[in-house]
N, C-alpha and C. Protein backbone atom coordinates (compact mmCIF):
# COMPACT_ATOMS: atom_id res chain seq x y z
N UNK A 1 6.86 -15.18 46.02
CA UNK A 1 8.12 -14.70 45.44
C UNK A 1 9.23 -14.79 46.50
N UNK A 2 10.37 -15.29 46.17
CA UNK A 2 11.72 -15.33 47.35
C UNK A 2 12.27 -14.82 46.60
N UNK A 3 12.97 -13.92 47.54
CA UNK A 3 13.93 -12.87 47.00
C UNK A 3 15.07 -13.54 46.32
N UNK A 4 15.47 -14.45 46.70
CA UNK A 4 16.53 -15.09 45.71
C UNK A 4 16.51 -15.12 44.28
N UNK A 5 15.16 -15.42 43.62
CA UNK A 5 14.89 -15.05 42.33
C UNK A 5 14.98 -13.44 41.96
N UNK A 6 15.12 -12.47 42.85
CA UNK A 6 15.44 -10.90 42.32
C UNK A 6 16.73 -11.04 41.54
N UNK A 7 16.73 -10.09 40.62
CA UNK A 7 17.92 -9.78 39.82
C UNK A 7 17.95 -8.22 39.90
N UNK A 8 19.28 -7.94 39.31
CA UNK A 8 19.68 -6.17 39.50
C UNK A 8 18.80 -5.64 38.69
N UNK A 9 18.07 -4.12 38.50
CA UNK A 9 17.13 -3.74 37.55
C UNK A 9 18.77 -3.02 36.96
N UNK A 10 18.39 -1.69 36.35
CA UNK A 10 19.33 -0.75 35.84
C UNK A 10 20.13 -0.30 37.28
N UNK A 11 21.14 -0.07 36.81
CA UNK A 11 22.49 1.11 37.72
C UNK A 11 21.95 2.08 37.74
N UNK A 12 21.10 2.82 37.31
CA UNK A 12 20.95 3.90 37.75
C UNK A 12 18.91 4.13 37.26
N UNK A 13 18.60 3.82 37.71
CA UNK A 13 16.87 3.27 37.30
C UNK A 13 16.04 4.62 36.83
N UNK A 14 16.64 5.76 36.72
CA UNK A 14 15.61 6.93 36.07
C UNK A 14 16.48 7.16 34.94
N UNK A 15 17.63 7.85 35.12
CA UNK A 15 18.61 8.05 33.50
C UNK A 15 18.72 6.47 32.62
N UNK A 16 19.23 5.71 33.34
CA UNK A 16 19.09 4.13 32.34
C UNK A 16 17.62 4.00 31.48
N UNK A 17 16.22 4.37 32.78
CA UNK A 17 14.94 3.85 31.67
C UNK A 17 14.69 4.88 30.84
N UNK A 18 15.10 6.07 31.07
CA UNK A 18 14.86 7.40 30.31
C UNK A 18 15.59 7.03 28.69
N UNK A 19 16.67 6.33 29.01
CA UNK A 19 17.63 6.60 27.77
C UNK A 19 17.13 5.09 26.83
N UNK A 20 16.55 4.49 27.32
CA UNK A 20 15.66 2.98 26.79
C UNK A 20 15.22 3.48 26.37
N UNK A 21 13.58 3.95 26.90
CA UNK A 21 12.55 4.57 26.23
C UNK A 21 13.05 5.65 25.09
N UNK A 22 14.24 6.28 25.16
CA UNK A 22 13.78 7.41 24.55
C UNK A 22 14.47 6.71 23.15
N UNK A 23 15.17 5.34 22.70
CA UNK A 23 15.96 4.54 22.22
C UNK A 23 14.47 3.70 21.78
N UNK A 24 13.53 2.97 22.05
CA UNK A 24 12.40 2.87 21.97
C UNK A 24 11.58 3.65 21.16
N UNK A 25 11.38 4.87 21.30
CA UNK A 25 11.18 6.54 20.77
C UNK A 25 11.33 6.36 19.57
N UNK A 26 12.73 6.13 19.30
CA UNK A 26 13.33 6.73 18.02
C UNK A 26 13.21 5.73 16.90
N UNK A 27 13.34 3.98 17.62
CA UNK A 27 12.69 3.24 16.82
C UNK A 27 11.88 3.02 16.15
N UNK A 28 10.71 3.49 16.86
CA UNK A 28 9.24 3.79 16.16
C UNK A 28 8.82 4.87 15.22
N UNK A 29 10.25 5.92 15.36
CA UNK A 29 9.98 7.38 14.49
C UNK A 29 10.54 7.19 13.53
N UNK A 30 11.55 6.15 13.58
CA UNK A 30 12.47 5.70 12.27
C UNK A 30 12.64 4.42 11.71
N UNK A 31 11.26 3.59 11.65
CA UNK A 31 11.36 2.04 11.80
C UNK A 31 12.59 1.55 10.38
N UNK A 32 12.71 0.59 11.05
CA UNK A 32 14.12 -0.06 10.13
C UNK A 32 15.01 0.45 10.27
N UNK A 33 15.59 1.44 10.72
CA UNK A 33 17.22 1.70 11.87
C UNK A 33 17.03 1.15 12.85
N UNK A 34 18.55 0.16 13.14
CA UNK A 34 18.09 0.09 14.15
C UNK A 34 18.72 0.88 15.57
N UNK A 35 18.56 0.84 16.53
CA UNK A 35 18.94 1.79 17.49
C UNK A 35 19.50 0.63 18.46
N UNK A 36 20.89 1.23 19.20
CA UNK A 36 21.60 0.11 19.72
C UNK A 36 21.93 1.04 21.33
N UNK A 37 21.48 -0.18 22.22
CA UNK A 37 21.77 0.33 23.84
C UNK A 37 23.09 0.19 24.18
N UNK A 38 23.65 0.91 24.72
CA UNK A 38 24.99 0.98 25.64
C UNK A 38 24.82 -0.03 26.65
N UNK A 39 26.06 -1.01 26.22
CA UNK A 39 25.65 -2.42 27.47
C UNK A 39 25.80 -1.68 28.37
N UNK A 40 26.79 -0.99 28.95
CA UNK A 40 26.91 -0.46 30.16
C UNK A 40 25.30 -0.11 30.98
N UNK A 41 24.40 0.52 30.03
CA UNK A 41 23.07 1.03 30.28
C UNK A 41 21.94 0.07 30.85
N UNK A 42 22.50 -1.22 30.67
CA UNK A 42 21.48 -2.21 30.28
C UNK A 42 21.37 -3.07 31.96
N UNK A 43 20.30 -3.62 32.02
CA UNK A 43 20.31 -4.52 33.59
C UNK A 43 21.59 -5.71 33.04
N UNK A 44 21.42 -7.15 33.68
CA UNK A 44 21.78 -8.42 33.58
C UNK A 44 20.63 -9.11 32.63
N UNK A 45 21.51 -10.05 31.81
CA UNK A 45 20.65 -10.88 31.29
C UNK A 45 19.77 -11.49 32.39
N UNK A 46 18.64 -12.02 32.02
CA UNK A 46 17.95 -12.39 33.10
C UNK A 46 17.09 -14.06 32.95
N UNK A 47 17.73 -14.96 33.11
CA UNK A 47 17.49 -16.27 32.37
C UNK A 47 16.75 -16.70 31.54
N UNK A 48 17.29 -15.93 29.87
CA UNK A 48 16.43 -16.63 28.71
C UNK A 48 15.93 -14.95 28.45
N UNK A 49 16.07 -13.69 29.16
CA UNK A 49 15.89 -12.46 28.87
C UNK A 49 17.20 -11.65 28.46
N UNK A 50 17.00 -11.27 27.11
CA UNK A 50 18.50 -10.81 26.55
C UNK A 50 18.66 -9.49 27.75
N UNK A 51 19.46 -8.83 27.54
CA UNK A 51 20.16 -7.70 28.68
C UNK A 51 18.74 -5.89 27.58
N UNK A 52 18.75 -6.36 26.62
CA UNK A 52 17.81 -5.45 25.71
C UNK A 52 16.40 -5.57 25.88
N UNK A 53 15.67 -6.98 26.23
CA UNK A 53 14.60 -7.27 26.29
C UNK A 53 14.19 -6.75 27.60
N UNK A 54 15.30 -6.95 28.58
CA UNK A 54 14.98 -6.57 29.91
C UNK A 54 14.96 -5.62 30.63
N UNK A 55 15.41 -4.52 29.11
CA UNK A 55 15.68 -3.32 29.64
C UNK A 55 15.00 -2.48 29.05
N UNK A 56 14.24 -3.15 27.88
CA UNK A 56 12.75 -2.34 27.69
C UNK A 56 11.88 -2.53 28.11
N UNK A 57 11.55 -3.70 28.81
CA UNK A 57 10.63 -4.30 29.68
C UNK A 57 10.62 -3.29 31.19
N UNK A 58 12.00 -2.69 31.28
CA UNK A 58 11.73 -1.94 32.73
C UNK A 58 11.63 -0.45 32.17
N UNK A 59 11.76 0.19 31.06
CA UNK A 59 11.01 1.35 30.64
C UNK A 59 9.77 1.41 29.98
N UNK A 60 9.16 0.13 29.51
CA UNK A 60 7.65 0.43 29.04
C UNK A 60 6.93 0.14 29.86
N UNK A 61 7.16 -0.78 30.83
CA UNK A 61 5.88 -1.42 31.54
C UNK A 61 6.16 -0.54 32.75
N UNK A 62 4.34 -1.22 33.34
CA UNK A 62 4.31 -0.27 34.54
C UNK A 62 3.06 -0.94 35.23
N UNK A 63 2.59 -0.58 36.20
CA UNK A 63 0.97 -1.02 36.72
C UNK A 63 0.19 -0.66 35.87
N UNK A 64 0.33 -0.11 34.84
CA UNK A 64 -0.98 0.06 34.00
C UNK A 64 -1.10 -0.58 32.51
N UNK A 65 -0.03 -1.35 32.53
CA UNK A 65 0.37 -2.33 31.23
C UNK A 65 0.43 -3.57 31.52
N UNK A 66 -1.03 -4.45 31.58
CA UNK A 66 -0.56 -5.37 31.64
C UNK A 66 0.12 -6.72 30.64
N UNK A 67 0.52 -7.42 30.85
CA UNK A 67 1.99 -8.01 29.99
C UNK A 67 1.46 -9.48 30.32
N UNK A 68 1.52 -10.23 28.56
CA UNK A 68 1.33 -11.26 28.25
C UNK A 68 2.48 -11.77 28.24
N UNK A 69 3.27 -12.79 28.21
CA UNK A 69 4.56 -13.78 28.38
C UNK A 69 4.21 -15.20 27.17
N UNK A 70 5.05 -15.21 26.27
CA UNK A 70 5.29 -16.76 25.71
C UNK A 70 5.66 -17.66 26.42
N UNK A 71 5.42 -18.83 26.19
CA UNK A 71 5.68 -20.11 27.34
C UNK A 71 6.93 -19.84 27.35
N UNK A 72 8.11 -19.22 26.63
CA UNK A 72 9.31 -19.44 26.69
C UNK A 72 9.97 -18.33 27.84
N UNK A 73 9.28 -17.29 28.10
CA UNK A 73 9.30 -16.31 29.15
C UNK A 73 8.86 -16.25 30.46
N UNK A 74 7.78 -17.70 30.09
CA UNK A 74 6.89 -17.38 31.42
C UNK A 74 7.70 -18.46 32.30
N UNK A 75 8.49 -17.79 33.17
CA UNK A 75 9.76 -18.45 34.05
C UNK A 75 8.92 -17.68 35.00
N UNK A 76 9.21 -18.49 36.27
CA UNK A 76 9.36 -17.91 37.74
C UNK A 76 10.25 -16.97 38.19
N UNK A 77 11.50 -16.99 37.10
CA UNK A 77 12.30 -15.57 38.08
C UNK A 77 12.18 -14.62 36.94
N UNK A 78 11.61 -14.62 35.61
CA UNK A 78 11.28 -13.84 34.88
C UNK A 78 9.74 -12.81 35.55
N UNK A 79 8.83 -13.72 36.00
CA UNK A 79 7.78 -13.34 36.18
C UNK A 79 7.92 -12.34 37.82
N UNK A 80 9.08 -13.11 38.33
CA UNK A 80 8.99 -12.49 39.88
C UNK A 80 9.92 -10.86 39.41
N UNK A 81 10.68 -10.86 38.36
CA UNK A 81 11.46 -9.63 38.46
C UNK A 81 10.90 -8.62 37.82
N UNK A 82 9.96 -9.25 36.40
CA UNK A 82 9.06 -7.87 36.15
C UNK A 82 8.32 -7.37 37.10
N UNK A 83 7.90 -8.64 37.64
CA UNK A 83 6.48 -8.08 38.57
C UNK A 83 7.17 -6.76 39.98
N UNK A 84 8.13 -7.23 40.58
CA UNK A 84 8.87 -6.61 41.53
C UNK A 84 9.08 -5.20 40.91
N UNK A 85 9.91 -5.24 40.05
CA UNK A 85 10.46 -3.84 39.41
C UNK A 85 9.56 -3.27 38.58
N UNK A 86 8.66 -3.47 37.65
CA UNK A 86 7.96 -2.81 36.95
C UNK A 86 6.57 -2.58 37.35
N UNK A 87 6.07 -3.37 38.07
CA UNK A 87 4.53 -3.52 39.33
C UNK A 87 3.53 -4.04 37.78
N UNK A 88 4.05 -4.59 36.71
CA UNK A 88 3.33 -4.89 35.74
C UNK A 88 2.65 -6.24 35.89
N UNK A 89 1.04 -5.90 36.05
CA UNK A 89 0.04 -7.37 35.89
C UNK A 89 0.61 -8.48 34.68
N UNK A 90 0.57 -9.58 34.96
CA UNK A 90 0.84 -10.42 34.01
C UNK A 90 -0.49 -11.07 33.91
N UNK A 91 -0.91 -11.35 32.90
CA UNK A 91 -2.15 -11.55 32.30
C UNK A 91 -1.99 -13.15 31.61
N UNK A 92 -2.69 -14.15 31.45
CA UNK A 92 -2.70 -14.96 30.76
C UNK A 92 -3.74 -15.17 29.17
N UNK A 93 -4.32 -14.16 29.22
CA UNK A 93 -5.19 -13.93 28.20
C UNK A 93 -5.06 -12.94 27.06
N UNK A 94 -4.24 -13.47 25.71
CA UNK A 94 -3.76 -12.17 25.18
C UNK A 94 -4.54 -11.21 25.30
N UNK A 95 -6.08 -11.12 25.13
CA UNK A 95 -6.80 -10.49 24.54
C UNK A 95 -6.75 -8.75 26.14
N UNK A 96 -6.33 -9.61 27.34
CA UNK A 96 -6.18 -8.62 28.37
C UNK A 96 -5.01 -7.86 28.27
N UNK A 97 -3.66 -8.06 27.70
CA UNK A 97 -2.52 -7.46 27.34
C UNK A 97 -2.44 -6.32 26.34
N UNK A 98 -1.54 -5.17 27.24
CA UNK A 98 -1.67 -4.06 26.33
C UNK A 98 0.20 -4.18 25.95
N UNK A 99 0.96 -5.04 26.40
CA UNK A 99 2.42 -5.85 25.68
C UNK A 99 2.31 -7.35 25.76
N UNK A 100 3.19 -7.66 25.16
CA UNK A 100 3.17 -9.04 24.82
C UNK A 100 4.94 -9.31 24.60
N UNK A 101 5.75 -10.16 25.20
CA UNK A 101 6.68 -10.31 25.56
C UNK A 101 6.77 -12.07 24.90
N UNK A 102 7.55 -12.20 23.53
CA UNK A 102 7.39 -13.29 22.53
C UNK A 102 8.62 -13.65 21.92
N UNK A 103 9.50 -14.25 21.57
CA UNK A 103 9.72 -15.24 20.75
C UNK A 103 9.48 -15.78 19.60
N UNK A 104 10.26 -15.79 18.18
CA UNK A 104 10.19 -16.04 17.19
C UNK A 104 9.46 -17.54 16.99
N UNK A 105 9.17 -18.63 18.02
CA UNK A 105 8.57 -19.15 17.63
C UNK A 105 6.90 -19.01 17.88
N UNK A 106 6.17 -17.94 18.61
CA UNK A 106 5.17 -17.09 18.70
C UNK A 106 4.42 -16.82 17.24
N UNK A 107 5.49 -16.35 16.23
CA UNK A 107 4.85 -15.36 15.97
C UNK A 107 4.12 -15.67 14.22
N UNK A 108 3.72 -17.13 14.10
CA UNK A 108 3.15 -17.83 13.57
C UNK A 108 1.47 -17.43 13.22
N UNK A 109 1.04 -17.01 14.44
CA UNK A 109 -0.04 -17.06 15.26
C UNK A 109 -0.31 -15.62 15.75
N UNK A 110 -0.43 -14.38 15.47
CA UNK A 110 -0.88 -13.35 16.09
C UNK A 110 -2.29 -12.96 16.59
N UNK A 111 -3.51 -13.85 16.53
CA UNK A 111 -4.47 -13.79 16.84
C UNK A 111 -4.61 -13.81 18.32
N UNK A 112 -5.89 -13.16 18.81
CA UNK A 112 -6.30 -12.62 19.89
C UNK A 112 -5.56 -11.69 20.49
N UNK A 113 -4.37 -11.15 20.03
CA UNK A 113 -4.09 -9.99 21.17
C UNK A 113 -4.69 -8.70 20.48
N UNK A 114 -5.19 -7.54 21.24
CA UNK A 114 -6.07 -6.31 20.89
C UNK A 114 -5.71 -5.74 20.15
N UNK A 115 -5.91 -5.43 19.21
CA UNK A 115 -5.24 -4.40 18.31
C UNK A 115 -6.45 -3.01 18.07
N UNK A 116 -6.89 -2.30 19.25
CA UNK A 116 -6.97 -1.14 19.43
C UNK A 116 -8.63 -0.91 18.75
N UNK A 117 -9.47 0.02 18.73
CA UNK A 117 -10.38 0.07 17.49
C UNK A 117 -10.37 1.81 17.24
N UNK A 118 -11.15 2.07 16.32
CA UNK A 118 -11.20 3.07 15.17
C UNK A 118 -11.03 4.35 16.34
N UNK A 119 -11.88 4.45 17.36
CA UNK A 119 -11.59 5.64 18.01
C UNK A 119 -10.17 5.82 19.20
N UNK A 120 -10.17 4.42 19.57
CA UNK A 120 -8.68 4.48 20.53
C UNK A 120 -7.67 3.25 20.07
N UNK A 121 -7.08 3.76 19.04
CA UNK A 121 -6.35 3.07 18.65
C UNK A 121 -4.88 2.82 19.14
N UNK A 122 -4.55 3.36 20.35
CA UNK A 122 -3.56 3.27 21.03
C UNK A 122 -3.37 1.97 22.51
N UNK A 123 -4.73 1.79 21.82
CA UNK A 123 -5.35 0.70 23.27
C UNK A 123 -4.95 -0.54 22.65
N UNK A 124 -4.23 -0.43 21.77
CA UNK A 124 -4.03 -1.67 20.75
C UNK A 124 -2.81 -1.89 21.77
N UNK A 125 -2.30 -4.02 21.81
CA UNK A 125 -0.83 -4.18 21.90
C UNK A 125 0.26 -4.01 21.50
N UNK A 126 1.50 -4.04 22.16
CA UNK A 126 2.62 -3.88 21.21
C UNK A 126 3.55 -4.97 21.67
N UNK A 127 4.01 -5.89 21.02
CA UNK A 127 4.37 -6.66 20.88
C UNK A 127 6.52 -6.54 20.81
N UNK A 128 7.10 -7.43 21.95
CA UNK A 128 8.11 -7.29 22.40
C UNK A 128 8.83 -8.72 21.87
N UNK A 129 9.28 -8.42 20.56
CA UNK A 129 9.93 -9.64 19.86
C UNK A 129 11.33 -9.87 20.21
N UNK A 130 12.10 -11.20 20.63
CA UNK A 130 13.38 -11.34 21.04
C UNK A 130 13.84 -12.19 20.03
N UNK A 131 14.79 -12.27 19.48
CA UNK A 131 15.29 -12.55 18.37
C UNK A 131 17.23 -13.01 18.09
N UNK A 132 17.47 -14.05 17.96
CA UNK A 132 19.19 -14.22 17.80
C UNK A 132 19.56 -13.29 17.11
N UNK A 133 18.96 -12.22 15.62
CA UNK A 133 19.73 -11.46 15.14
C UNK A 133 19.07 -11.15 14.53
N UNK A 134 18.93 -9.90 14.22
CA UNK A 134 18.16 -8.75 13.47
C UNK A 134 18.44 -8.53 11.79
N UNK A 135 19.40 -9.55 11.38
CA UNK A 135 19.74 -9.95 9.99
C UNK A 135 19.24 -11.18 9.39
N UNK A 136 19.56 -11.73 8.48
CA UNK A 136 20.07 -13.45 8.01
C UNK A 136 18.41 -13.36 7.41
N UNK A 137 17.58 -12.46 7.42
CA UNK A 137 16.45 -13.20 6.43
C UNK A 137 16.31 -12.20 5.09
N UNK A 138 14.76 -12.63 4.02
CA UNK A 138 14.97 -12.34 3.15
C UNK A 138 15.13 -10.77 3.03
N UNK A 139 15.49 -10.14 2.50
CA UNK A 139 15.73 -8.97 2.24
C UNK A 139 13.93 -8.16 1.91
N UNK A 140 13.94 -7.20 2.89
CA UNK A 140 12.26 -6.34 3.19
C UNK A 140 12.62 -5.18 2.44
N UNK A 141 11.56 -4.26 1.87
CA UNK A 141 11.47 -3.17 2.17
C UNK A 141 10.52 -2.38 2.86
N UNK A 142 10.89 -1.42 3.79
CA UNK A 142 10.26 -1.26 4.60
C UNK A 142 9.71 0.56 3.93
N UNK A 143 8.48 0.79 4.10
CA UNK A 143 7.90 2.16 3.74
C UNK A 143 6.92 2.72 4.50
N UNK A 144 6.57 3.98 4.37
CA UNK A 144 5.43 4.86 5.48
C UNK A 144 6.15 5.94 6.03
N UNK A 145 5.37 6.40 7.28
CA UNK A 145 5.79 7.90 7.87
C UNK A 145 7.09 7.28 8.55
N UNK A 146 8.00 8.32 8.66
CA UNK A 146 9.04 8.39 9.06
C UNK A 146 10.43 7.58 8.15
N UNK A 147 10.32 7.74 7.01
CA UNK A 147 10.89 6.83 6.15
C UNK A 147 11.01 7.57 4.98
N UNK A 148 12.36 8.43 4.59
CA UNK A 148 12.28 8.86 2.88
C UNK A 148 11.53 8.31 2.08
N UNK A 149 12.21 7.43 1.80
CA UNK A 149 12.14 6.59 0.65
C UNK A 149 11.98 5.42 0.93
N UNK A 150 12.75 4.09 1.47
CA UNK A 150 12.46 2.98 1.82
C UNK A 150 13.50 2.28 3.07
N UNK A 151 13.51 1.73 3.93
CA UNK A 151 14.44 1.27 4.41
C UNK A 151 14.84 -0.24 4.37
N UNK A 152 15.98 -0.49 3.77
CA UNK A 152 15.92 -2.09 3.37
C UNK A 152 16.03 -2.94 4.87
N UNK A 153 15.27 -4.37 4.95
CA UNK A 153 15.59 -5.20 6.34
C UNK A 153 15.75 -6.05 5.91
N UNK A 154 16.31 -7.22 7.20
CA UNK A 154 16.19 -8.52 6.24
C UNK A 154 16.16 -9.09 8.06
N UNK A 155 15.32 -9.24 8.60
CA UNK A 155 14.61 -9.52 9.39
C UNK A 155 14.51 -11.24 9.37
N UNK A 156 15.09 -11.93 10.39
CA UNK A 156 14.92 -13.27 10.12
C UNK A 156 13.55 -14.09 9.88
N UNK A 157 12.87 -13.62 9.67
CA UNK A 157 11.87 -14.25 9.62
C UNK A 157 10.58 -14.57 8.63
N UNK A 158 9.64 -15.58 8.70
CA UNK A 158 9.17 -16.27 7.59
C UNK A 158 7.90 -15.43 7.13
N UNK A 159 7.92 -15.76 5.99
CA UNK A 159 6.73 -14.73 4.84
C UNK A 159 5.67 -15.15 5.30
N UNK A 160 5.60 -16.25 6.42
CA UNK A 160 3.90 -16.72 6.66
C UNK A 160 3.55 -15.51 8.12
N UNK A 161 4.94 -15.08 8.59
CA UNK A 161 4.73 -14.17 9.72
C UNK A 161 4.07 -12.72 9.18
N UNK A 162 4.92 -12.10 7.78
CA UNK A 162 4.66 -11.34 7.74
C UNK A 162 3.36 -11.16 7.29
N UNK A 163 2.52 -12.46 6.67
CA UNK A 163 1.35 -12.23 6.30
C UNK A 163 0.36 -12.21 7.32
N UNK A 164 0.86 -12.76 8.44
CA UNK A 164 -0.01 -12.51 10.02
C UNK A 164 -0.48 -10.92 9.85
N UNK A 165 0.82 -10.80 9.79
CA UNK A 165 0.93 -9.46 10.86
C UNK A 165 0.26 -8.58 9.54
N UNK A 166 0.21 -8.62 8.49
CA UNK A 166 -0.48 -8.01 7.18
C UNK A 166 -1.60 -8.12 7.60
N UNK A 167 -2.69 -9.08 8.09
CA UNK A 167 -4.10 -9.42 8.41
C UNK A 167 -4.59 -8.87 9.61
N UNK A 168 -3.41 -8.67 10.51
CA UNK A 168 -4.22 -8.14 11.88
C UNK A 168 -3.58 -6.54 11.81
N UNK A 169 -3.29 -5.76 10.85
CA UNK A 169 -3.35 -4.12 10.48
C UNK A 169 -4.29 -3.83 9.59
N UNK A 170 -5.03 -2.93 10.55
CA UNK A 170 -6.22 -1.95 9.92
C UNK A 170 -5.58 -1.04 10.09
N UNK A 171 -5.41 -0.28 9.92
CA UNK A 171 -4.97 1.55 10.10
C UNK A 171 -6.43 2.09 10.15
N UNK A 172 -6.26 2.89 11.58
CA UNK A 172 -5.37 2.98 12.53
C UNK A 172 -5.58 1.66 13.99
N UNK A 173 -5.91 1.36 13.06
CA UNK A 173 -6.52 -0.11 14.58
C UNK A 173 -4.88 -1.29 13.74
N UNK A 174 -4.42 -1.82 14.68
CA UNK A 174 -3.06 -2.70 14.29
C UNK A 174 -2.04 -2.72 15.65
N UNK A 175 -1.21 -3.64 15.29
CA UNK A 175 0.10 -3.67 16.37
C UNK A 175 0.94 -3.00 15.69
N UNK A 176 1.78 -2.52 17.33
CA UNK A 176 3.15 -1.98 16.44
C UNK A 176 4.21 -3.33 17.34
N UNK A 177 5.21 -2.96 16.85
CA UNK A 177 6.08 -4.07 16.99
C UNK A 177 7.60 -3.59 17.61
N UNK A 178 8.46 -4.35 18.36
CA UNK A 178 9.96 -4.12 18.50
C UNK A 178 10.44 -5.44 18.74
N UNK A 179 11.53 -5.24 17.83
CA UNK A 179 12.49 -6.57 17.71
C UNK A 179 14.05 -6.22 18.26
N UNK A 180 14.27 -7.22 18.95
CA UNK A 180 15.52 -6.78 20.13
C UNK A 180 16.27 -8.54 19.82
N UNK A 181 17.45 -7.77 19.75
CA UNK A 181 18.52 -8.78 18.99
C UNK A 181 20.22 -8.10 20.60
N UNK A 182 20.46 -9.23 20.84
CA UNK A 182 21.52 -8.52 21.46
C UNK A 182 21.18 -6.98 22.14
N UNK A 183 21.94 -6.08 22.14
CA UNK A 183 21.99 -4.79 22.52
C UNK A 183 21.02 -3.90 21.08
N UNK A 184 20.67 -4.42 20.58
CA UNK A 184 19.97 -4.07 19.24
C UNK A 184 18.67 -3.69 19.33
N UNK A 185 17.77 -2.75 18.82
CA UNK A 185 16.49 -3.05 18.59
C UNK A 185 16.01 -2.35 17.22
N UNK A 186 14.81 -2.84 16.40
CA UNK A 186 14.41 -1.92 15.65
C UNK A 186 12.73 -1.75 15.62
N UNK A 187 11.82 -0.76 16.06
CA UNK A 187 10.54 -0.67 15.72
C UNK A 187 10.08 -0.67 14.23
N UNK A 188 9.17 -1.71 14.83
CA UNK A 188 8.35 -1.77 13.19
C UNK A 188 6.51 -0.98 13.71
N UNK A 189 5.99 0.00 13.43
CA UNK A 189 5.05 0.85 14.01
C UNK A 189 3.62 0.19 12.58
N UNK A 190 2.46 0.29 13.00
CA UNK A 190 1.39 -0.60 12.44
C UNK A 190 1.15 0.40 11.23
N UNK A 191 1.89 1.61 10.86
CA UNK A 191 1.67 2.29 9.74
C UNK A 191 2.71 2.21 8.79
N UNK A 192 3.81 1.38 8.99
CA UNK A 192 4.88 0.83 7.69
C UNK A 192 4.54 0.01 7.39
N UNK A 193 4.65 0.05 5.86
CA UNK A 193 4.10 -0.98 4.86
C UNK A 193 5.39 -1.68 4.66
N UNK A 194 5.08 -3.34 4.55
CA UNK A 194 6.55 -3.91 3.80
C UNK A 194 6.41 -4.42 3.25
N UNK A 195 7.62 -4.68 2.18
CA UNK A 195 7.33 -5.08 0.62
C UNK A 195 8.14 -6.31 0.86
N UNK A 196 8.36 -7.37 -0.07
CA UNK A 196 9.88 -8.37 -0.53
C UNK A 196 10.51 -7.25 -1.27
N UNK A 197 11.48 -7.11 -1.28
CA UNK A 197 12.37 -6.82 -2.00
C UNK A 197 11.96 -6.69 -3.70
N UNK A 198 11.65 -6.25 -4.60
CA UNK A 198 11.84 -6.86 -5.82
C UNK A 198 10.00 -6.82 -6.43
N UNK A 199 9.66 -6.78 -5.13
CA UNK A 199 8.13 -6.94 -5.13
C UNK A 199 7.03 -6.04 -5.01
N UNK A 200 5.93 -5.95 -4.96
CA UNK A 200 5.28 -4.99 -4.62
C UNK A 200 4.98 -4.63 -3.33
């Protein structure tokens, strides 16, 4: 690693990851709102890492998470700045990753990363989706704990994804999910059910 590849973490590295995570938090307690970071709060984009991706990446991970990368992440100054700032193992084997750090063209394919079993189901991955925009697809509904009634999405992405991600949830064994758009994010947690629109 040469330090030249370092980039700035947060301005202020305990209140900045506190206020991620706890933005993170609320995603997952309220999937389909989405919850939006204060750029001010946020590191530097970090080449091909939105300023959101990189700034949940420095409040979830840690030495005890280790972190899978899509070919589209797995950069040398990506890999040298988690590793520096977060002390997070990078793993090449989904099946060793307890995050996974992906790209919409990933997510075709969700097989082999852990999704937890019946007694520790928290040992499952969670999956760190980066995304141009958290709109423009078909219209979801989203249902389960933390959810009145329904929350409408429209999530860019294709019905062959969501049937992935339909096949690899058992409750309580499953992924949970966060999708980070700009300063944006919204948790999708492995106990919301989603519908099409119109559909069952």
């Amino acid at each position: 690693m040469t330090a030249t590849l370092l980039q700035p973490a947060f301005a202020d590295p305990v209140l900045d990851a506190q206020r991620s995570f706890r933005a993170a938090l609320k995603a997952l307690a309220g999937p389909g709102v989405a919850q939006q970071l204060p750029a001010a709060q946020l590191p530097p984009h970090l080449q091909g890492l939105a300023a959101a991706s990189h700034g949940l990446c420095l409040a979830l991970l840690d030495i005890d998470t280790p972190l899978w990368l899509a070919p589209s992440f797995d950069t040398q100054a990506i890999r040298a700045n988690l590793t520096f700032h977060c002390g997070c193992p990078i793993v090449s084997d989904r099946q060793n990753a307890r995050f996974a750090l992906l790209d919409d063209s990933q997510l075709h394919d969700l097989s082999g990363f852990d999704l937890g079993n019946d007694r520790y189901p928290d040992q499952s991955c969670t999956l760190l989706v980066q995304l141009s925009s958290l709109e423009g697809g078909r219209q979801l509904a989203w249902r389960g704990p933390g959810i009145q009634n329904e929350n409408p999405v429209a999530l860019p992405l294709t019905e062959a994804f969501w049937q992935e991600r339909e096949a690899r949830n058992d409750f309580p064994r499953g992924i949970d999910m966060f999708f980070i758009a700009g300063n944006r994010l919204l948790g999708l947690p492995r106990s919301t059910q989603v519908a099409f629109a119109g559909g069952a």
